[in-house]
N, C-alpha and C. Protein backbone atom coordinates (compact mmCIF):
# COMPACT_ATOMS: atom_id res chain seq x y z
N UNK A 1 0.82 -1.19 0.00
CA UNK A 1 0.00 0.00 0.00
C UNK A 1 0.87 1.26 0.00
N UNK A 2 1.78 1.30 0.78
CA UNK A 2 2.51 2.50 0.87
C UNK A 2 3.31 2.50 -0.12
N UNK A 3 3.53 1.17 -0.89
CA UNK A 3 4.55 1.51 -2.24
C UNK A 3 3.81 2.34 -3.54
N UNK A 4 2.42 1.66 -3.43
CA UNK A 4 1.73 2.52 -4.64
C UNK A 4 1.68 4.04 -4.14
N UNK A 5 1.19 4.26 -2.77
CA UNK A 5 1.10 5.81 -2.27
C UNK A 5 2.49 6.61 -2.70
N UNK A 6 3.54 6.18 -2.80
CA UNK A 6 4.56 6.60 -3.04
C UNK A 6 4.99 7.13 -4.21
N UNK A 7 4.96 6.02 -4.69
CA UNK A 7 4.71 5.87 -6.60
C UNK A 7 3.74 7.08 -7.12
N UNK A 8 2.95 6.98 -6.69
CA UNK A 8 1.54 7.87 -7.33
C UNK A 8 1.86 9.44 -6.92
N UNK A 9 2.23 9.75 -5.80
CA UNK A 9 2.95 11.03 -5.74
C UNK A 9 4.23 11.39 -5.85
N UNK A 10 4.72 10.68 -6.20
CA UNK A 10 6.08 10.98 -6.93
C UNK A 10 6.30 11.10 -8.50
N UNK A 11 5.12 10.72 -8.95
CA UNK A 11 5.02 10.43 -10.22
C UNK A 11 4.73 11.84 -11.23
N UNK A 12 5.42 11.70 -12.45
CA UNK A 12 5.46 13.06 -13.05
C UNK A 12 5.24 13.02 -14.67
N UNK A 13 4.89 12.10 -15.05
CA UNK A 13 4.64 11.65 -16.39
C UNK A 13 3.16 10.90 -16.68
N UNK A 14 2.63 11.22 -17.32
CA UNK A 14 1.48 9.88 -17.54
C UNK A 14 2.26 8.63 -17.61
N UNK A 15 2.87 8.09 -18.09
CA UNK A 15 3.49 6.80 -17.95
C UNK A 15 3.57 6.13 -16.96
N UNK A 16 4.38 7.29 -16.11
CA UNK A 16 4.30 6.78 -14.63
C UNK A 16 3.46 6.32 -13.93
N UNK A 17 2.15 7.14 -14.10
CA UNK A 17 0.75 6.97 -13.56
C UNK A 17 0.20 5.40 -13.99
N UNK A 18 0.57 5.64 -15.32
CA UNK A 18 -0.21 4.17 -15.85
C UNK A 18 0.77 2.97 -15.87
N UNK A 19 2.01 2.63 -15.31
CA UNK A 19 2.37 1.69 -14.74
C UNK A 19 1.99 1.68 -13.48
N UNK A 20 1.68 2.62 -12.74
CA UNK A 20 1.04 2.14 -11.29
C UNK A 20 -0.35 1.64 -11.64
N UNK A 21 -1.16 2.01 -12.52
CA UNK A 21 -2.61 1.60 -12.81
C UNK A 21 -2.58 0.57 -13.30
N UNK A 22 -1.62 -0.06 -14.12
CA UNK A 22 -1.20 -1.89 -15.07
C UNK A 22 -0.73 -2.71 -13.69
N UNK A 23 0.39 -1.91 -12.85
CA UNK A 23 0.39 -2.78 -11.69
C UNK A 23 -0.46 -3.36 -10.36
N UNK A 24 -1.11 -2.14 -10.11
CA UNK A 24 -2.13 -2.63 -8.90
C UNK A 24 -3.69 -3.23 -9.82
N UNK A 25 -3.46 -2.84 -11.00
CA UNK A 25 -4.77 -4.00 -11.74
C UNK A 25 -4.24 -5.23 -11.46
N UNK A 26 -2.85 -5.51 -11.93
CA UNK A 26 -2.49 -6.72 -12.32
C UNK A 26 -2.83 -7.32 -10.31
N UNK A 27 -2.46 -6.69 -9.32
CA UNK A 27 -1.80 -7.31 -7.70
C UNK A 27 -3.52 -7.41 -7.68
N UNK A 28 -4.34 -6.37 -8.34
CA UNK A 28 -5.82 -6.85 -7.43
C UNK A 28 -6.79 -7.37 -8.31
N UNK A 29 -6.47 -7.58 -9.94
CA UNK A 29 -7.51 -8.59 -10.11
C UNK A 29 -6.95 -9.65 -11.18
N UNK A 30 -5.70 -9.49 -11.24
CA UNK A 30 -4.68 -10.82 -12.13
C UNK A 30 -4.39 -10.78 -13.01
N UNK A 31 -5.14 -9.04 -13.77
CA UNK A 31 -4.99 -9.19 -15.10
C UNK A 31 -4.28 -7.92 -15.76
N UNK A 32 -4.04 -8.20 -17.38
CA UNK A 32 -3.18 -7.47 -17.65
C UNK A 32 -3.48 -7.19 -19.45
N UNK A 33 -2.94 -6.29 -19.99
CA UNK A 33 -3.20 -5.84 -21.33
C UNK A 33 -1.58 -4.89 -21.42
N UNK A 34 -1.20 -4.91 -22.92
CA UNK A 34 0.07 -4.58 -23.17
C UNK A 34 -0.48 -3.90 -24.71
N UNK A 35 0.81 -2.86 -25.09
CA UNK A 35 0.23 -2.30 -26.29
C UNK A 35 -0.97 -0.92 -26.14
N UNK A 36 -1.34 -0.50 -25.00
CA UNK A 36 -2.23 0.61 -24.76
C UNK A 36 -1.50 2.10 -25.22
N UNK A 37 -2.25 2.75 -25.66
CA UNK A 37 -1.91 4.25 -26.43
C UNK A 37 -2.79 5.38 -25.81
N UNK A 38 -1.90 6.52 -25.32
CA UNK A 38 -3.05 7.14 -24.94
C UNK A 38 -2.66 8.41 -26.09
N UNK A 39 -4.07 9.01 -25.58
CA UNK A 39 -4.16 10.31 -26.71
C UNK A 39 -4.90 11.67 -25.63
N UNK A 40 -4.48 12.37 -25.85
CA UNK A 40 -4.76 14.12 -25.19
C UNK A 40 -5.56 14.40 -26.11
N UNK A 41 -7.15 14.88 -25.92
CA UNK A 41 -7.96 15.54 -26.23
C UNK A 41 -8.92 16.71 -25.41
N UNK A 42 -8.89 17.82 -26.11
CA UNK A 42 -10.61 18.71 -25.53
C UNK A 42 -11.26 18.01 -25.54
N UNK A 43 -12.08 17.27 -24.69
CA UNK A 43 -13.31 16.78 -24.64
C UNK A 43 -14.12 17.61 -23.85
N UNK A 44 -15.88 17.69 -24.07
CA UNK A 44 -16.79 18.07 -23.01
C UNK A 44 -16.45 17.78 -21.40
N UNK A 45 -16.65 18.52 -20.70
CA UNK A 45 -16.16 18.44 -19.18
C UNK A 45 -16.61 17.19 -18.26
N UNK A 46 -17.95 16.44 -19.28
CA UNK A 46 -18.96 15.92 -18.12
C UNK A 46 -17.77 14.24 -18.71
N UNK A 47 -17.22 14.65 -19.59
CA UNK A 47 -16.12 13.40 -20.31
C UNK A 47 -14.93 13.25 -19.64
N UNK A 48 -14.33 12.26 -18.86
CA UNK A 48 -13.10 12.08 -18.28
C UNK A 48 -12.59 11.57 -18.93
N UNK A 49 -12.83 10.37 -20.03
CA UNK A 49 -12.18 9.70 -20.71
C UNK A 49 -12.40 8.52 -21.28
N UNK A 50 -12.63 8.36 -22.69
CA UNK A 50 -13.15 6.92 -22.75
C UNK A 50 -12.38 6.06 -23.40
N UNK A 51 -12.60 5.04 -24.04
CA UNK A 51 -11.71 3.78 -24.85
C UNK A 51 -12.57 3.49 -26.22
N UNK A 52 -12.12 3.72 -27.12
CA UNK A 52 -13.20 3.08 -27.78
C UNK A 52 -12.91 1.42 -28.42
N UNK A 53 -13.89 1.04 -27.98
CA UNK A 53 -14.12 -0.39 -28.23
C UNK A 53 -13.44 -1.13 -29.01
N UNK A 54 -12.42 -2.17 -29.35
CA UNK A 54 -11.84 -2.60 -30.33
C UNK A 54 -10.79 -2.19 -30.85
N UNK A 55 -9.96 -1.17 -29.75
CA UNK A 55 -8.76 -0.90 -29.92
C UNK A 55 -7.89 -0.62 -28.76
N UNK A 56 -6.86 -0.18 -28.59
CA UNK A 56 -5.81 0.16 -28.26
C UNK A 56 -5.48 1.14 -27.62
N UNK A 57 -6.67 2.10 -27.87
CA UNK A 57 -6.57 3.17 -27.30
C UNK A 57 -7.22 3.96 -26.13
N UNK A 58 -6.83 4.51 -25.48
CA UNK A 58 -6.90 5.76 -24.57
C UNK A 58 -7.45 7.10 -24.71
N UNK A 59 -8.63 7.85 -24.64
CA UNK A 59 -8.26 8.63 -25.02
C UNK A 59 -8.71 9.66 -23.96
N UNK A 60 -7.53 10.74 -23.32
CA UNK A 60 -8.10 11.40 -21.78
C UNK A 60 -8.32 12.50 -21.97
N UNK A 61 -9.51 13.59 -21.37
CA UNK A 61 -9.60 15.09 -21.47
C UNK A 61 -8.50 15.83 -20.93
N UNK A 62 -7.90 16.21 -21.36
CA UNK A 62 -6.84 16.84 -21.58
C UNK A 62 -7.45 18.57 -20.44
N UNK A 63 -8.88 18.62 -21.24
CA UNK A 63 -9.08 20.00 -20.35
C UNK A 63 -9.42 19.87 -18.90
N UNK A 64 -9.89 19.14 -18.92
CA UNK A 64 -10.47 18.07 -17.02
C UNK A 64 -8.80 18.47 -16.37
N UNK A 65 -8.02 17.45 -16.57
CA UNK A 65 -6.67 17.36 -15.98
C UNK A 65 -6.20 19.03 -16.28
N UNK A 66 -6.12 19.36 -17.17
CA UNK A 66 -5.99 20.96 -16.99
C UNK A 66 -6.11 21.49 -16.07
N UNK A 67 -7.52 21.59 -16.15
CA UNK A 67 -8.46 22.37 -14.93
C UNK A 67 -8.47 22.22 -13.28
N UNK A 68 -7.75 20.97 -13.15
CA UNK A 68 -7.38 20.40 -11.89
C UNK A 68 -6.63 21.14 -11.64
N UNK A 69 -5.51 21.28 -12.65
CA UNK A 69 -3.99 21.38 -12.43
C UNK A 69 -3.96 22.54 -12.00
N UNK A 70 -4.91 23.47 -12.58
CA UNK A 70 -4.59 24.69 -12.67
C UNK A 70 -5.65 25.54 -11.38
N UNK A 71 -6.37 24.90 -10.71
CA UNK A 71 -6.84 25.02 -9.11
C UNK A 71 -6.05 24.44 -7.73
N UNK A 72 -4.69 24.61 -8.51
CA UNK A 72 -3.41 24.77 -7.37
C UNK A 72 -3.88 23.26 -6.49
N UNK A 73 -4.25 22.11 -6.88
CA UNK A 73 -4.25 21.48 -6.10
C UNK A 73 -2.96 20.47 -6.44
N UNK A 74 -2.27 20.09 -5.48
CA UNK A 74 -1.06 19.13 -5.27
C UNK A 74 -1.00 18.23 -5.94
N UNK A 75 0.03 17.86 -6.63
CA UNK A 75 0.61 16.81 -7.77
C UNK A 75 0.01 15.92 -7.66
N UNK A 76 -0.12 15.33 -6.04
CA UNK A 76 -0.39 13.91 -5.80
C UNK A 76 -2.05 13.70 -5.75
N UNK A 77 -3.14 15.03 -6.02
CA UNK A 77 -4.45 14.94 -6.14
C UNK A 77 -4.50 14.86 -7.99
N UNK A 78 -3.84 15.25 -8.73
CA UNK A 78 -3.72 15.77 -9.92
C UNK A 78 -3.37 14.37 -10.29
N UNK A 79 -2.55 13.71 -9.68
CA UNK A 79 -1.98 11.90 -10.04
C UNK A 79 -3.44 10.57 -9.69
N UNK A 80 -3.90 11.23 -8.75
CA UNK A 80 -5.16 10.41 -8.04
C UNK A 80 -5.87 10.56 -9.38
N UNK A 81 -6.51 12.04 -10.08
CA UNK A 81 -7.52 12.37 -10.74
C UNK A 81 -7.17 10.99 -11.82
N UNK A 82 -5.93 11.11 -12.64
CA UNK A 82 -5.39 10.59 -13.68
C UNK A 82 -5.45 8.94 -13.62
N UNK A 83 -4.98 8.75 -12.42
CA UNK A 83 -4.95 7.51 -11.95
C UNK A 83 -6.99 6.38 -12.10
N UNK A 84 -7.78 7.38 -11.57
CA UNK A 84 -9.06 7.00 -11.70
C UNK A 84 -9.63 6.97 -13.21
N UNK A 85 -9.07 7.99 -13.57
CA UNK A 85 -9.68 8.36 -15.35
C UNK A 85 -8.93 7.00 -15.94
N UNK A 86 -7.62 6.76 -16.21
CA UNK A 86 -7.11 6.05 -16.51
C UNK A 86 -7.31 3.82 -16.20
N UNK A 87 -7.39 4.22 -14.91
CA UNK A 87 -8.07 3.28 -14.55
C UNK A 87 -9.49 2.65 -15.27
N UNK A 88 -10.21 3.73 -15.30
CA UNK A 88 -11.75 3.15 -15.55
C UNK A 88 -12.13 2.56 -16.74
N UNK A 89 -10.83 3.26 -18.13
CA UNK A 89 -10.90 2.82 -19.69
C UNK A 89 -10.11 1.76 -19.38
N UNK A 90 -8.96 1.50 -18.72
CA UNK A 90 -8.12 0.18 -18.62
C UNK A 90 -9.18 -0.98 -18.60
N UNK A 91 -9.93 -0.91 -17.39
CA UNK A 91 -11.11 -1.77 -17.29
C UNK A 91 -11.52 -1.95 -18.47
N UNK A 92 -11.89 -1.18 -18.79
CA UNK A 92 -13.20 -1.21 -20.02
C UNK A 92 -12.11 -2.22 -21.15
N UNK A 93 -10.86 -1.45 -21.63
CA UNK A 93 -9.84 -2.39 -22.53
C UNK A 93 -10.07 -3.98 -21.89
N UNK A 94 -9.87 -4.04 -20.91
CA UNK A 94 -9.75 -5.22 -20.45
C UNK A 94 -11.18 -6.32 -20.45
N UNK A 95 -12.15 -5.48 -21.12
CA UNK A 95 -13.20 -6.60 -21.06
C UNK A 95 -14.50 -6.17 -20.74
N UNK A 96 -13.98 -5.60 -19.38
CA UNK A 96 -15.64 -5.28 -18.68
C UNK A 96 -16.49 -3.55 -19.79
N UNK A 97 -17.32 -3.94 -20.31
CA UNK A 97 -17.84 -2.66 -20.44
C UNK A 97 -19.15 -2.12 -20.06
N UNK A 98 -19.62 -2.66 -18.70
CA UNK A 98 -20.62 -2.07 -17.92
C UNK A 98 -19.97 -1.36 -17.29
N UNK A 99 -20.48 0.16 -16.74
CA UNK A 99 -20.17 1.41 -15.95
C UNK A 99 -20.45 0.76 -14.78
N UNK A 100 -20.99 0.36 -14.52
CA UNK A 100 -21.23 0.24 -12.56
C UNK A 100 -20.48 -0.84 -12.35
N UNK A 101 -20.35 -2.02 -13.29
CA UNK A 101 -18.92 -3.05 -12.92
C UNK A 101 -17.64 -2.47 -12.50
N UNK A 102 -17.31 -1.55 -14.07
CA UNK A 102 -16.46 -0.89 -13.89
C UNK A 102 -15.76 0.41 -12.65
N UNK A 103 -16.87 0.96 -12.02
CA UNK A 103 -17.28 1.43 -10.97
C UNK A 103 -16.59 0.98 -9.59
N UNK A 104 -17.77 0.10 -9.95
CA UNK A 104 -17.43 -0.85 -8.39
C UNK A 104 -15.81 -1.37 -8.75
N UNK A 105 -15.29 -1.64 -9.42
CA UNK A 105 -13.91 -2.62 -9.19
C UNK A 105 -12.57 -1.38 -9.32
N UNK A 106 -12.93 -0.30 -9.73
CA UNK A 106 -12.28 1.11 -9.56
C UNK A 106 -12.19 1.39 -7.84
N UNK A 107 -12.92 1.19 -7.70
CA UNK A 107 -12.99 1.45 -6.05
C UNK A 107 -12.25 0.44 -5.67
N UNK A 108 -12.77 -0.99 -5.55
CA UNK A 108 -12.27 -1.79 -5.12
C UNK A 108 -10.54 -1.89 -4.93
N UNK A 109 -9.99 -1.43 -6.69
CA UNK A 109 -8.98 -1.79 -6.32
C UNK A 109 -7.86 -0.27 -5.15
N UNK A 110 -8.66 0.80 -5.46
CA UNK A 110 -7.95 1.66 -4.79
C UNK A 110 -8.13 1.76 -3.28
N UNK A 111 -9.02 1.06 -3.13
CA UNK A 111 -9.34 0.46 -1.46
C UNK A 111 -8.17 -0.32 -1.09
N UNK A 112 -8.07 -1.27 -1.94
CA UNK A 112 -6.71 -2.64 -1.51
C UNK A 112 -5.12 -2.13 -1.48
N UNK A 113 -5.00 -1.01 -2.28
CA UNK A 113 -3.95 -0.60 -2.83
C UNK A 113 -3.28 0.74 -2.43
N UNK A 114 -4.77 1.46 -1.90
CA UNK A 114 -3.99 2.66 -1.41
C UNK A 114 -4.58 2.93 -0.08
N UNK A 115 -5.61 2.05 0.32
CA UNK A 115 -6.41 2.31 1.50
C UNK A 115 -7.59 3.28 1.39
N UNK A 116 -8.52 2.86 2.04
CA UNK A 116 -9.71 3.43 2.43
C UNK A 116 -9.75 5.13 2.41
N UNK A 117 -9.04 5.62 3.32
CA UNK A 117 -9.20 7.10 2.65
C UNK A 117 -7.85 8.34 2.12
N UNK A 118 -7.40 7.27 1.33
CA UNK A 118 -6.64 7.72 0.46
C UNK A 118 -7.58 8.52 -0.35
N UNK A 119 -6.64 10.12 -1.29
CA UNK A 119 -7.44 10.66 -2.12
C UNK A 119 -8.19 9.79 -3.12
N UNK A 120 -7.30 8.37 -3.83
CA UNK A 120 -7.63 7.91 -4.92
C UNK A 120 -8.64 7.51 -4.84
N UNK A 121 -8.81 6.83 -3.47
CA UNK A 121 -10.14 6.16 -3.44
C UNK A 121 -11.28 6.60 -2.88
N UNK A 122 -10.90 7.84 -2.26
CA UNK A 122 -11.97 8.90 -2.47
C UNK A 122 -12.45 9.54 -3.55
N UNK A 123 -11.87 9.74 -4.53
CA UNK A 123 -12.40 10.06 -5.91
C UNK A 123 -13.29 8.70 -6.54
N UNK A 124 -12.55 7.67 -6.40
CA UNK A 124 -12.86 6.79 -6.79
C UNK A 124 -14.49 7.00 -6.38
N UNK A 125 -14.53 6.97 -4.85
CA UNK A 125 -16.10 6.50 -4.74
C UNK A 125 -16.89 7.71 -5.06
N UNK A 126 -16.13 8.59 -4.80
CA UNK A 126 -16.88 9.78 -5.18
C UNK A 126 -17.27 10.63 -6.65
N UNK A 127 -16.44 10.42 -7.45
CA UNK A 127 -16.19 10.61 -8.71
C UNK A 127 -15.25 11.43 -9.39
N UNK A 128 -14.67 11.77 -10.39
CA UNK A 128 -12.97 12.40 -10.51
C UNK A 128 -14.02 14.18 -10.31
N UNK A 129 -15.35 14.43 -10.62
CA UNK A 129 -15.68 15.27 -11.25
C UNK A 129 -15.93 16.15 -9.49
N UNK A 130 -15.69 15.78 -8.47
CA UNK A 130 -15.83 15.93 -7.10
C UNK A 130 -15.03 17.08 -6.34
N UNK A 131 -13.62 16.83 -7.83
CA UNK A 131 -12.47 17.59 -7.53
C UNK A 131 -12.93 19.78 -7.95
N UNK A 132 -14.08 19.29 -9.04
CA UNK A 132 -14.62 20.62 -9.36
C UNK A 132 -15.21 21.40 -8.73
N UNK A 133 -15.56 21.02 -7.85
CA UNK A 133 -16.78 21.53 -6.77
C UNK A 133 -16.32 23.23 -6.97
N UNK A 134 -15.33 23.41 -6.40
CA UNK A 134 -15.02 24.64 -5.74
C UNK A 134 -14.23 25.70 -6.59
N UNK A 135 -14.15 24.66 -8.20
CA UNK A 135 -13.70 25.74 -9.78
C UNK A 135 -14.48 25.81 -10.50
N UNK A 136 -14.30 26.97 -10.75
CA UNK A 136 -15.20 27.88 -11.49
C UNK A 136 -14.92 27.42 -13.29
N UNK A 137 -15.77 26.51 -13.86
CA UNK A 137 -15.52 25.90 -15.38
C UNK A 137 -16.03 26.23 -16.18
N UNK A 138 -17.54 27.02 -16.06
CA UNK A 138 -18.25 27.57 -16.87
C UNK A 138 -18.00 28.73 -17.98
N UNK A 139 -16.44 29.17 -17.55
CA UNK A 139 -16.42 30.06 -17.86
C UNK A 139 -15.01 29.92 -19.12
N UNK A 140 -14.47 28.38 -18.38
CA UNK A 140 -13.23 27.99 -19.47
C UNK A 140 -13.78 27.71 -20.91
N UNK A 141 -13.43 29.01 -22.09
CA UNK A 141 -13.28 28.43 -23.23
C UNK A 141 -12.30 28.50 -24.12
N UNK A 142 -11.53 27.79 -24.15
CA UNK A 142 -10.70 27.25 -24.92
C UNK A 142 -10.61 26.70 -25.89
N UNK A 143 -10.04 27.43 -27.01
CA UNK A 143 -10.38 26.49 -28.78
C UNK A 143 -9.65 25.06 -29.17
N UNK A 144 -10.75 24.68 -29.53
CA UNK A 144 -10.12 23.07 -29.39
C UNK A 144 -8.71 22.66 -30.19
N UNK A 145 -8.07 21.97 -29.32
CA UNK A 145 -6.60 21.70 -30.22
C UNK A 145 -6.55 20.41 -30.86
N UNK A 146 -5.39 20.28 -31.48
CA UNK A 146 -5.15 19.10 -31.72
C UNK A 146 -4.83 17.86 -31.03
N UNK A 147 -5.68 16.94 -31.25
CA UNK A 147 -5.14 15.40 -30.29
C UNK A 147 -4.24 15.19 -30.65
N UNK A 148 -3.81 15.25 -29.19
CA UNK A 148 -2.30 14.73 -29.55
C UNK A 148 -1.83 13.41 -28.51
N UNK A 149 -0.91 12.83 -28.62
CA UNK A 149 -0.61 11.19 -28.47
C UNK A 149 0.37 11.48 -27.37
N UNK A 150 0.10 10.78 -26.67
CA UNK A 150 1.73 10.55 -25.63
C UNK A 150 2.50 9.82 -25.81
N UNK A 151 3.52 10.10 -26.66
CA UNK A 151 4.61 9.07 -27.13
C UNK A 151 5.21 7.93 -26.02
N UNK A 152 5.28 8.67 -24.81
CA UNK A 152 6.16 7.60 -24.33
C UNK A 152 5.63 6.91 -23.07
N UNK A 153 3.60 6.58 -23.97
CA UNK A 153 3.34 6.46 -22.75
C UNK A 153 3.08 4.52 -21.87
N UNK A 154 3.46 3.67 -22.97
CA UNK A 154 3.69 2.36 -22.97
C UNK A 154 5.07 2.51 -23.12
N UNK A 155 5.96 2.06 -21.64
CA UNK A 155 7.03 1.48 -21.46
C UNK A 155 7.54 -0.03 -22.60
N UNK A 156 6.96 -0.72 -22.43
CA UNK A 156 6.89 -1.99 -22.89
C UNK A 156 6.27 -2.23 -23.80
N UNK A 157 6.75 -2.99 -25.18
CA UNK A 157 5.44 -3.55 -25.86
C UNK A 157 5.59 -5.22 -26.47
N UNK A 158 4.60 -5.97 -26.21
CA UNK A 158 4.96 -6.95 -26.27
C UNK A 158 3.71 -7.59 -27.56
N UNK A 159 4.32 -8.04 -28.10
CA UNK A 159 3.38 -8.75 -29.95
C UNK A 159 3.23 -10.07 -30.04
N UNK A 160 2.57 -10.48 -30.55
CA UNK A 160 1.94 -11.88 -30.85
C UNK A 160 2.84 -11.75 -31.97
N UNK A 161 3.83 -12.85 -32.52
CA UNK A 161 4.48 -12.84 -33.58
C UNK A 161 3.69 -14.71 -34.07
């Protein structure tokens, strides 16, 4: 528990984030997926991030994590946010694509992994969108950019040859 707590606020890359999210999937439910891509997009606010079905990919609001970032809250709430968003499409890659499965086992694993009232798993039960309460979003408009890819954000890649 205290190794992921560690990890997750020390962490300074998406990469980073999402080897802690491939590892405590793998310690709390056995499983694993290789080859994942993520991609930075404007999406609508009420959007954290989805997967679309039948591929590979990732794709996270870019303005959400922004908007965190930029209400001065601490790296390691800004790593939690990422960590849950990221988490919830992993799931989904991995199989499950009911929301309340997916839900419930988001929690679950940040219960086992980082403890009960850790931020993560307070977002977790609460929702990433929990972190907004007290910023002002209505008012962010920003012209949409280009998606763009995180190159270096799969360490590893491993192929069916």
């Amino acid at each position: 528990m205290l190794k992921y707590r560690r990890e997750l606020e020390n962490a300074k890359t998406y990469a980073e984030v999402w080897q802690i999210v491939k590892n405590t999937t793998e310690t709390s439910i056995g499983k694993h997926r290789v080859g994942m891509m993520l991609f930075l997009d404007d999406l609508p606010l009420q959007l954290g991030a989805y997967h679309p079905v039948g591929t590979n990919n990732i794709v996270l609001n870019r303005n959400l994590v922004e908007i965190v970032e930029a209400s001065e809250e601490p790296r390691a709430v800004v790593n939690s946010l990422i960590y849950n968003l990221l988490l919830h499409e992993y799931l989904h890659a991995l199989g499950d694509l009911t929301e309340e499965g997916v839900k419930h086992t988001v929690v679950s694993i940040a219960q086992a992994c980082f403890g009960d009232e850790h931020t993560t798993t307070v977002i977790a039960r609460r929702s990433p969108w929990s972190l907004l309460r007290n910023v002002p979003v209505t008012a962010r408009n920003v012209p949409k950019r280009v998606m763009r890819i995180v190159t270096d954000f799969e360490k590893r890649s491993e192929y069916i040859v």
